[in-house]
Structures are given as C-alpha cells and as structure tokens.
C-alpha atoms as a PDB file:
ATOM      1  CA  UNK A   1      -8.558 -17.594   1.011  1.00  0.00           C
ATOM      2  CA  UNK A   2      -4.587 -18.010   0.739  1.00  0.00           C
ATOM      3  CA  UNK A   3      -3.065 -18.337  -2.784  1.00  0.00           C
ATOM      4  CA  UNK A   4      -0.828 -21.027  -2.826  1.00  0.00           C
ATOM      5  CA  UNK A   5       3.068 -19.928  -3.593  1.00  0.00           C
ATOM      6  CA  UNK A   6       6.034 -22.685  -4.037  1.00  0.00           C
ATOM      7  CA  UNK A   7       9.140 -21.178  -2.504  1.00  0.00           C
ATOM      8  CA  UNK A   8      12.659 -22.710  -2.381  1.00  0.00           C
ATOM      9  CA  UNK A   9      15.104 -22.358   0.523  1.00  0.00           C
ATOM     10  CA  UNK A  10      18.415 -21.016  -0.954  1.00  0.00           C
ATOM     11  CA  UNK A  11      21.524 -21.127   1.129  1.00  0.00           C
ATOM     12  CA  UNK A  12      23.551 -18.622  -1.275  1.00  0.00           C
ATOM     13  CA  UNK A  13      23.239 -14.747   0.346  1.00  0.00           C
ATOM     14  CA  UNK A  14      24.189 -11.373  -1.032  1.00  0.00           C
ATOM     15  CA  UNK A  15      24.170  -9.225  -4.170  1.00  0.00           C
ATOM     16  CA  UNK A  16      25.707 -12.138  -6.700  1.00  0.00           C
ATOM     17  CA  UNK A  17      23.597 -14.410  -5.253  1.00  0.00           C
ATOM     18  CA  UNK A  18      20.363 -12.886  -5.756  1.00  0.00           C
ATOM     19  CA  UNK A  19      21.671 -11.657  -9.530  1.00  0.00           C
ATOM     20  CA  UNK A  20      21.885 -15.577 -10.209  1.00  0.00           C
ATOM     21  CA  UNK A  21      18.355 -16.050  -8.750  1.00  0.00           C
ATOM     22  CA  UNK A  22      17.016 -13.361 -11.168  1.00  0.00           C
ATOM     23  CA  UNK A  23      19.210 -14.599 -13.778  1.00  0.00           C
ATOM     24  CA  UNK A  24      17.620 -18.507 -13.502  1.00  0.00           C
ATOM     25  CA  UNK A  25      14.026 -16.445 -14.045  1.00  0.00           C
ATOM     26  CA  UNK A  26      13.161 -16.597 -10.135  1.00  0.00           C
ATOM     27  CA  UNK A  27      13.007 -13.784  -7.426  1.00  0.00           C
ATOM     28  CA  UNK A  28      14.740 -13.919  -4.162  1.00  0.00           C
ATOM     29  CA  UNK A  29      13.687 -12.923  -0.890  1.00  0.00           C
ATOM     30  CA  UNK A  30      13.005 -13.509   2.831  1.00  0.00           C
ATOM     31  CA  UNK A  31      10.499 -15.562   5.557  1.00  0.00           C
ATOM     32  CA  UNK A  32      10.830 -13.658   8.818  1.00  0.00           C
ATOM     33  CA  UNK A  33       8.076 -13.164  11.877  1.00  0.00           C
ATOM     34  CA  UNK A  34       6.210 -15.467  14.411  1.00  0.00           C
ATOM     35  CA  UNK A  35       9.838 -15.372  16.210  1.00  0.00           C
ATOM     36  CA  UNK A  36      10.957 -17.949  13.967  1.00  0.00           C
ATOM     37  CA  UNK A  37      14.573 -17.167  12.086  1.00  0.00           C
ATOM     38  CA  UNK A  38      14.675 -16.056   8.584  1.00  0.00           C
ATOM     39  CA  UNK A  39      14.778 -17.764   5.829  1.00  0.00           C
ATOM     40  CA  UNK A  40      16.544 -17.200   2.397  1.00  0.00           C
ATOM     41  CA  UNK A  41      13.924 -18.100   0.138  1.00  0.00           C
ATOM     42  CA  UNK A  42      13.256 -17.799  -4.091  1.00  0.00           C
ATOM     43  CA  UNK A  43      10.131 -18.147  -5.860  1.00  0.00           C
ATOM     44  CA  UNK A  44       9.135 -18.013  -9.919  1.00  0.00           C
ATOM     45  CA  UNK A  45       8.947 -14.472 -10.840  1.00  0.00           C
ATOM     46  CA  UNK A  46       5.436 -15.630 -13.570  1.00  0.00           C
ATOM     47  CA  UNK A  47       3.903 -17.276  -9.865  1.00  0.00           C
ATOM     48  CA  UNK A  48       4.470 -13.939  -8.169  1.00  0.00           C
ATOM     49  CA  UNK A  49       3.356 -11.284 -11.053  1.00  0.00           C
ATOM     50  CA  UNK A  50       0.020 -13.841 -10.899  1.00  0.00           C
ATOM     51  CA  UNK A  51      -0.424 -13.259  -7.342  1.00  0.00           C
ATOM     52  CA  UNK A  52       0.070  -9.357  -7.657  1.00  0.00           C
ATOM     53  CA  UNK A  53      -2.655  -9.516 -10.235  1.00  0.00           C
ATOM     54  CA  UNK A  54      -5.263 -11.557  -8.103  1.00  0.00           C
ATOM     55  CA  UNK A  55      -4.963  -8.137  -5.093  1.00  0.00           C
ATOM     56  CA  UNK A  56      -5.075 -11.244  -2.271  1.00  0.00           C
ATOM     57  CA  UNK A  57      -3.478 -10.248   0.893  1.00  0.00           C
ATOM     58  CA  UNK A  58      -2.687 -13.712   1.981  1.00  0.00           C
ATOM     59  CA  UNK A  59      -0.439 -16.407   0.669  1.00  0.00           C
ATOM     60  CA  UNK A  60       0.299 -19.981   1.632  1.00  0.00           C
ATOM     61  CA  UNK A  61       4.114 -20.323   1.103  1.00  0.00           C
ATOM     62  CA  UNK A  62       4.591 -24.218  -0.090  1.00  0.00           C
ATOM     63  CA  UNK A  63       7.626 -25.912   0.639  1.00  0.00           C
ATOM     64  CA  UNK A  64       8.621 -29.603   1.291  1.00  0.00           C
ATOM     65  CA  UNK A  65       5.044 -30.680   1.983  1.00  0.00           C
ATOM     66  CA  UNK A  66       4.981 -27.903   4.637  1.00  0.00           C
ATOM     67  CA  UNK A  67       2.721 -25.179   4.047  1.00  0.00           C
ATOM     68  CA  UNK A  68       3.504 -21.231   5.874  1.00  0.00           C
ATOM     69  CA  UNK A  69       0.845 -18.369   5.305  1.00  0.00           C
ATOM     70  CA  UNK A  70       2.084 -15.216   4.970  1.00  0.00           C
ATOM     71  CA  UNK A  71       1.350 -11.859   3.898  1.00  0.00           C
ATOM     72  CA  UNK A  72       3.631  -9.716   1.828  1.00  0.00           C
ATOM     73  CA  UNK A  73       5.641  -6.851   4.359  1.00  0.00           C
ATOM     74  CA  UNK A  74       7.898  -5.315   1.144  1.00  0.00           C
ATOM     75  CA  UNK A  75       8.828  -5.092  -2.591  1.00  0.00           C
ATOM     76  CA  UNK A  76      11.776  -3.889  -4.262  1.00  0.00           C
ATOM     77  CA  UNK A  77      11.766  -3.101  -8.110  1.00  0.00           C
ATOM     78  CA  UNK A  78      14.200  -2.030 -10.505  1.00  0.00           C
ATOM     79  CA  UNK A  79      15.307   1.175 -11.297  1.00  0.00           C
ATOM     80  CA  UNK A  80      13.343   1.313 -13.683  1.00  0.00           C
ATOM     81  CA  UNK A  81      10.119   0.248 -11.330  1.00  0.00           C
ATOM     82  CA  UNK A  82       9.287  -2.691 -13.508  1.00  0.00           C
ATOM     83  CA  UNK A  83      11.043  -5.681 -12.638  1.00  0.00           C
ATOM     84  CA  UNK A  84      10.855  -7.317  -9.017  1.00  0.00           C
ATOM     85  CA  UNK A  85      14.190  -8.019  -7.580  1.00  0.00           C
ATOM     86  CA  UNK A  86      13.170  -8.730  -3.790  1.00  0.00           C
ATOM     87  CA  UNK A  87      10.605  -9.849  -1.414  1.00  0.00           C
ATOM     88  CA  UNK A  88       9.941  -9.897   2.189  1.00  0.00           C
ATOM     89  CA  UNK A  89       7.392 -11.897   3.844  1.00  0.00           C
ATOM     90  CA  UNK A  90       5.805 -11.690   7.241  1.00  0.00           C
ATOM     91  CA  UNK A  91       5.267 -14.935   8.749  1.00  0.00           C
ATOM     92  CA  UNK A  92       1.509 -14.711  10.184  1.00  0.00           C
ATOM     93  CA  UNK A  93      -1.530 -16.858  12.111  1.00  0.00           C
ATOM     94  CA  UNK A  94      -4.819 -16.834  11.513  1.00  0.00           C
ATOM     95  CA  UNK A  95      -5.376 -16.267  15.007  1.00  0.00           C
ATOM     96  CA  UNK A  96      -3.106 -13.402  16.030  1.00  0.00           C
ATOM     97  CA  UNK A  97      -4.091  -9.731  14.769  1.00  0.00           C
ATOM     98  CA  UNK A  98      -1.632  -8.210  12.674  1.00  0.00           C
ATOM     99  CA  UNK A  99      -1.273  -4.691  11.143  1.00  0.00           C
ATOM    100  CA  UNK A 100      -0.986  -3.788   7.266  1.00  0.00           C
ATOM    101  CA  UNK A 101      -0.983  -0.921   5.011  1.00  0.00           C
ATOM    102  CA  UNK A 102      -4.609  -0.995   3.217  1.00  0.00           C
ATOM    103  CA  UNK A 103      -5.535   1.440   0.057  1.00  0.00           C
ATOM    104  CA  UNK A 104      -7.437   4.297   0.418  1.00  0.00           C
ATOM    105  CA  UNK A 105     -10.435   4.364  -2.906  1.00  0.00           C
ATOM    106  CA  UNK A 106     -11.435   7.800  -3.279  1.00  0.00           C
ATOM    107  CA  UNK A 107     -14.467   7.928  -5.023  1.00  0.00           C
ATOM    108  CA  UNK A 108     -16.844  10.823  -6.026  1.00  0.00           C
ATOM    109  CA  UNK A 109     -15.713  14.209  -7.189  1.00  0.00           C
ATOM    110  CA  UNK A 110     -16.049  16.967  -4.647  1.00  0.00           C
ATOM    111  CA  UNK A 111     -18.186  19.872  -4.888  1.00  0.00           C
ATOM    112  CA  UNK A 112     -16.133  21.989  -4.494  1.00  0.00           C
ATOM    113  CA  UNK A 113     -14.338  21.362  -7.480  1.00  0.00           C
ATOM    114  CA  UNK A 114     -17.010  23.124  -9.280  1.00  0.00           C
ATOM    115  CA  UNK A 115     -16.058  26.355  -7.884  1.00  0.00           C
ATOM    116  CA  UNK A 116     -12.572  26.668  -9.044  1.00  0.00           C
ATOM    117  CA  UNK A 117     -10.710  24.328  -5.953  1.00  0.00           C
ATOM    118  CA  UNK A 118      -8.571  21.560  -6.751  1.00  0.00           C
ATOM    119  CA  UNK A 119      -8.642  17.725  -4.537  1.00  0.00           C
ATOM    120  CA  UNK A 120      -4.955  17.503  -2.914  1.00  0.00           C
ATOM    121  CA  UNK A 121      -5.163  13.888  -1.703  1.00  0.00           C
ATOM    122  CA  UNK A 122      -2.699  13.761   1.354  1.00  0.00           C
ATOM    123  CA  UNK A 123      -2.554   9.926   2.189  1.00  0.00           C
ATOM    124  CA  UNK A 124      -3.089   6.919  -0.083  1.00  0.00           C
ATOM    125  CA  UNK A 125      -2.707   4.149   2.539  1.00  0.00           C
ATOM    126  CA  UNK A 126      -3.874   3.939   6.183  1.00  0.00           C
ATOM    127  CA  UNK A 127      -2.427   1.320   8.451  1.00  0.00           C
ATOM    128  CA  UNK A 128      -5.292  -1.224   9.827  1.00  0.00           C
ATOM    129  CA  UNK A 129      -5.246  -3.581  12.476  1.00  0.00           C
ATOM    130  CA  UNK A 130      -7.324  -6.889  12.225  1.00  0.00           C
ATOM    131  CA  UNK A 131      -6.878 -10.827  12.120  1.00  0.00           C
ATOM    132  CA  UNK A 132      -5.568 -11.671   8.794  1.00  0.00           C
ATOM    133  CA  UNK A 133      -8.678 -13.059   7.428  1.00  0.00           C
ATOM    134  CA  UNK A 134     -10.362  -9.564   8.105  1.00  0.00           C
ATOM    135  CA  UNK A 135      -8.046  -7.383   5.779  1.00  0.00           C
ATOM    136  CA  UNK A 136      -9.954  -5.851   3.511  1.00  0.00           C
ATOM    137  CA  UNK A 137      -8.346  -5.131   0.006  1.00  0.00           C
ATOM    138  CA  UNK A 138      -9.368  -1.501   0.103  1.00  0.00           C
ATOM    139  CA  UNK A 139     -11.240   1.129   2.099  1.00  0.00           C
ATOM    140  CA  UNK A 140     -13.758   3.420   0.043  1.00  0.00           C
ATOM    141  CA  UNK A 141     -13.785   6.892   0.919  1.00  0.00           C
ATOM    142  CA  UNK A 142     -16.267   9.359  -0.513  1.00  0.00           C
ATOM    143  CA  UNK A 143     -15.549  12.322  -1.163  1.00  0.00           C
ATOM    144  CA  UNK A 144     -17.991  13.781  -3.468  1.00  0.00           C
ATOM    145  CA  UNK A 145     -19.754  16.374  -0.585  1.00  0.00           C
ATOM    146  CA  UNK A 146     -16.206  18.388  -0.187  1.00  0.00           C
ATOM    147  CA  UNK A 147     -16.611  21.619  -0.635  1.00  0.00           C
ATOM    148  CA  UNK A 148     -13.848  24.258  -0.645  1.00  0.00           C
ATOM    149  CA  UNK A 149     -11.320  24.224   2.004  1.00  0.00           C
ATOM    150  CA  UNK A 150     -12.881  20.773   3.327  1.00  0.00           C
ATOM    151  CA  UNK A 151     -11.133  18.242   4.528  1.00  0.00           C
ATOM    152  CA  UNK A 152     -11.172  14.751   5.768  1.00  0.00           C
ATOM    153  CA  UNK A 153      -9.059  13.013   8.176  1.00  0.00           C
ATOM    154  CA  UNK A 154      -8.557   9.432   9.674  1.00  0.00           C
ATOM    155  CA  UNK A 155     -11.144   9.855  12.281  1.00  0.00           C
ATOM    156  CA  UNK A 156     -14.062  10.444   9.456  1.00  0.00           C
ATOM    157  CA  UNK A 157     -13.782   6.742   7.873  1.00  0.00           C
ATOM    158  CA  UNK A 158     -16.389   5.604  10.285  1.00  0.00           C
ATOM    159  CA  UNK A 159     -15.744   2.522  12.053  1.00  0.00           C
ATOM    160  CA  UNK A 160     -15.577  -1.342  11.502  1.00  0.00           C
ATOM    161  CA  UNK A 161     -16.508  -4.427  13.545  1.00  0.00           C
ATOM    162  CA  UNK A 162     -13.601  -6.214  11.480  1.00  0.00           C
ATOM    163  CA  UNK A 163     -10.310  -3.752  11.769  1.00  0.00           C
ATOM    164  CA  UNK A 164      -9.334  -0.820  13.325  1.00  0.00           C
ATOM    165  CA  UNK A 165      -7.884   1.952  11.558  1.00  0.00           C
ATOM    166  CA  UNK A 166      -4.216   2.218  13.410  1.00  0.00           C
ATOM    167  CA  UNK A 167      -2.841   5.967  12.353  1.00  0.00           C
ATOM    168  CA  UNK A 168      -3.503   8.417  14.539  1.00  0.00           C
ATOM    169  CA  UNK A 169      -7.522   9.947  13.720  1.00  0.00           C
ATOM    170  CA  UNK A 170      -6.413  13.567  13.178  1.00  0.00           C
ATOM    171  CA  UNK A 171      -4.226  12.541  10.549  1.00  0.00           C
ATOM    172  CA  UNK A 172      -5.255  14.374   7.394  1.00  0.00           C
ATOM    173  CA  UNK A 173      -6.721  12.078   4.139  1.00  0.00           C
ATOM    174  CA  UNK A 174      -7.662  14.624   1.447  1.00  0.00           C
ATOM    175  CA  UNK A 175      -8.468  18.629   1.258  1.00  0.00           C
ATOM    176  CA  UNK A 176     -10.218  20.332  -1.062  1.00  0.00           C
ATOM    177  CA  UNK A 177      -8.022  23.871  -1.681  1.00  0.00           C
ATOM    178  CA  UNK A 178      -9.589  26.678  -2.656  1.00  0.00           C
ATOM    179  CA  UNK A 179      -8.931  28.343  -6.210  1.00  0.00           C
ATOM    180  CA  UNK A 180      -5.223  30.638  -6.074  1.00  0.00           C
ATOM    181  CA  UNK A 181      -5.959  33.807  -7.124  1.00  0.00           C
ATOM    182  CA  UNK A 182      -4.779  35.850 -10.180  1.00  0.00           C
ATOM    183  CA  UNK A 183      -2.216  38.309  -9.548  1.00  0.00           C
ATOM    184  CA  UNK A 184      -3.703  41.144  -9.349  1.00  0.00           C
ATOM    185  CA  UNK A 185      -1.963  45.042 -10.545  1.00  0.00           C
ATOM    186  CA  UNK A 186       0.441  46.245  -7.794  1.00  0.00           C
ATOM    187  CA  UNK A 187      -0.235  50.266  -6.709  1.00  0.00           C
ATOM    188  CA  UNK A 188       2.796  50.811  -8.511  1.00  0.00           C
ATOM    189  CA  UNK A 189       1.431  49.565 -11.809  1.00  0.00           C
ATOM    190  CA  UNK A 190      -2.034  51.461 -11.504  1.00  0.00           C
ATOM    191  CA  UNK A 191      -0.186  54.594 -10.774  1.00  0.00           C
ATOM    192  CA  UNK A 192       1.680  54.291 -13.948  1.00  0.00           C
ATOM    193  CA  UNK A 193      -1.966  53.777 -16.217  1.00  0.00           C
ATOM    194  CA  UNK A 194      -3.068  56.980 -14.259  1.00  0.00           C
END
C-alpha cells in the first residue's frame, strides 16, 4: 500500500532556492524516471519524517488531483545527519520491475563468538530486483550457526519467488574472525630471562 505524500511543483532552482524551501518548514527535491522530465518539487518536512517512520517503500506523490507513485532513490541530511535538506524520487509502475537497496536483519549470535571470534558484518544492504509491490522491507539473515572463520555471502540467502537478489552471489555478507592472538615473547626477550 502507497502512503499518500502532497508535493508542490516549485519553479525556483539552486542553493538559495532550496534554503527558502527549508526556511518556509518544507523540503525540496526532485521527480525523475519513467522517461518523463524532472520535476522541481517540495513537500512538508512533518509529512516526510511520518513517512520515514511508517518503513513503506512506496509513496503516492499527490499533486493537482493527479496522483504519481514513487519510491524514494536518495536522501541528503545535514552536516550534522539530522535534518533532511533533499530528496530524490524515482518515478515507478506497478507493472515494471525495478531494483532497490533492501536491509540486511542479522539475527542470532554466532557460535563462534563463544570461542573468542568477533562478527565483522561486511554488507548491510543488498540490491533486489522485483515489481514494486514485492519489495520487502527487510531480508532476515541468520547467523547464529557461524562458527570461526565462517562466512556468508550473497549466494547463501536462499531464494524468493517474489525478488531476486541483484549483487553478484559471491559477494561477501558477514565473517566470523577468529580471536588475534596475544603477542607472544620474542627469542630476544627469552634469551634475556635466561
């Protein structure tokens, strides 16, 4: 299900532009895809934090009657990483397969943790491919049987009838290192206690 997001065309471009937008308490941004030009758009910043809360993929950009669904493609923050100050859109149909960077949920705590190794999680996002009504808003990934020097790459998430995983399946997820070892005495030093 799309959530519903009023947008405004704005013809004003560029750096002082979008300072007034965030000034007035909206966010500005862009409407590109579906070979269709780009539009300058700006949206309430409170409309926007709601639909980050909700974790929906899809939104159905409202504007002069007209309704556009679209997924988000990009966010910019502040320095700070706090406030939003840009947004792209991709245009998309619920017909055409489209592909989007999904979360990775680690779960579990691998065994091999018990014997001194350490989890060194290598990717947090995989790229899927699927018709935008199939994204789903994470993949789960267990990792609990890990043991020491263990790994688990793209081709190990098992497959769906819904999306295809699009990064290449030896790509590494997660490894399990094994424990670094104390610094032992050099021969030097034992010489010395001698």
């Amino acid at each position: 299900m799309s959530v519903p997001l009023s947008i405004k065309q704005r013809s004003l471009i560029g750096s002082n532009a979008c300072k007034r937008v965030r000034q007035s308490g909206d966010v500005p941004g862009v409407l590109y895809g579906e070979k269709k030009e780009s539009l300058h758009i700006q949206f309430s910043n409170e409309d926007f934090v709601t639909y980050q809360r909700q974790k929906d993929r899809i939104l159905a950009l409202q504007m002069d009657g007209k309704e556009q669904e679209a997924i988000v493609q990009k966010v910019q923050y502040d320095s700070f990483g706090d406030e939003v100050v840009h947004v792209d859109f991709l245009r998309i149909s619920s017909d055409k397969e489209i592909t989007v960077p999904v979360e990775l949920d680690f779960k579990g705590t691998p065994k091999g943790i018990q014997f001194g190794g350490a989890t060194n999680i290598r990717l947090k996002k995989v790229n899927v491919t699927c018709l935008p009504s199939d994204i789903p808003k994470s993949i789960t990934v267990d990792i609990s049987g890990l043991d020491i020097s263990e790994q688990l790459r793209v081709k190990d998430l098992g497959s769906s009838d819904k999306y295809k995983v699009a990064n290449h399946s030896e790509t590494m997820l997660v490894i399990v290192r094994p424990p670094r070892k104390a610094k032992g005495k050099t021969a030097a030093e034992g010489e010395e206690e001698k």
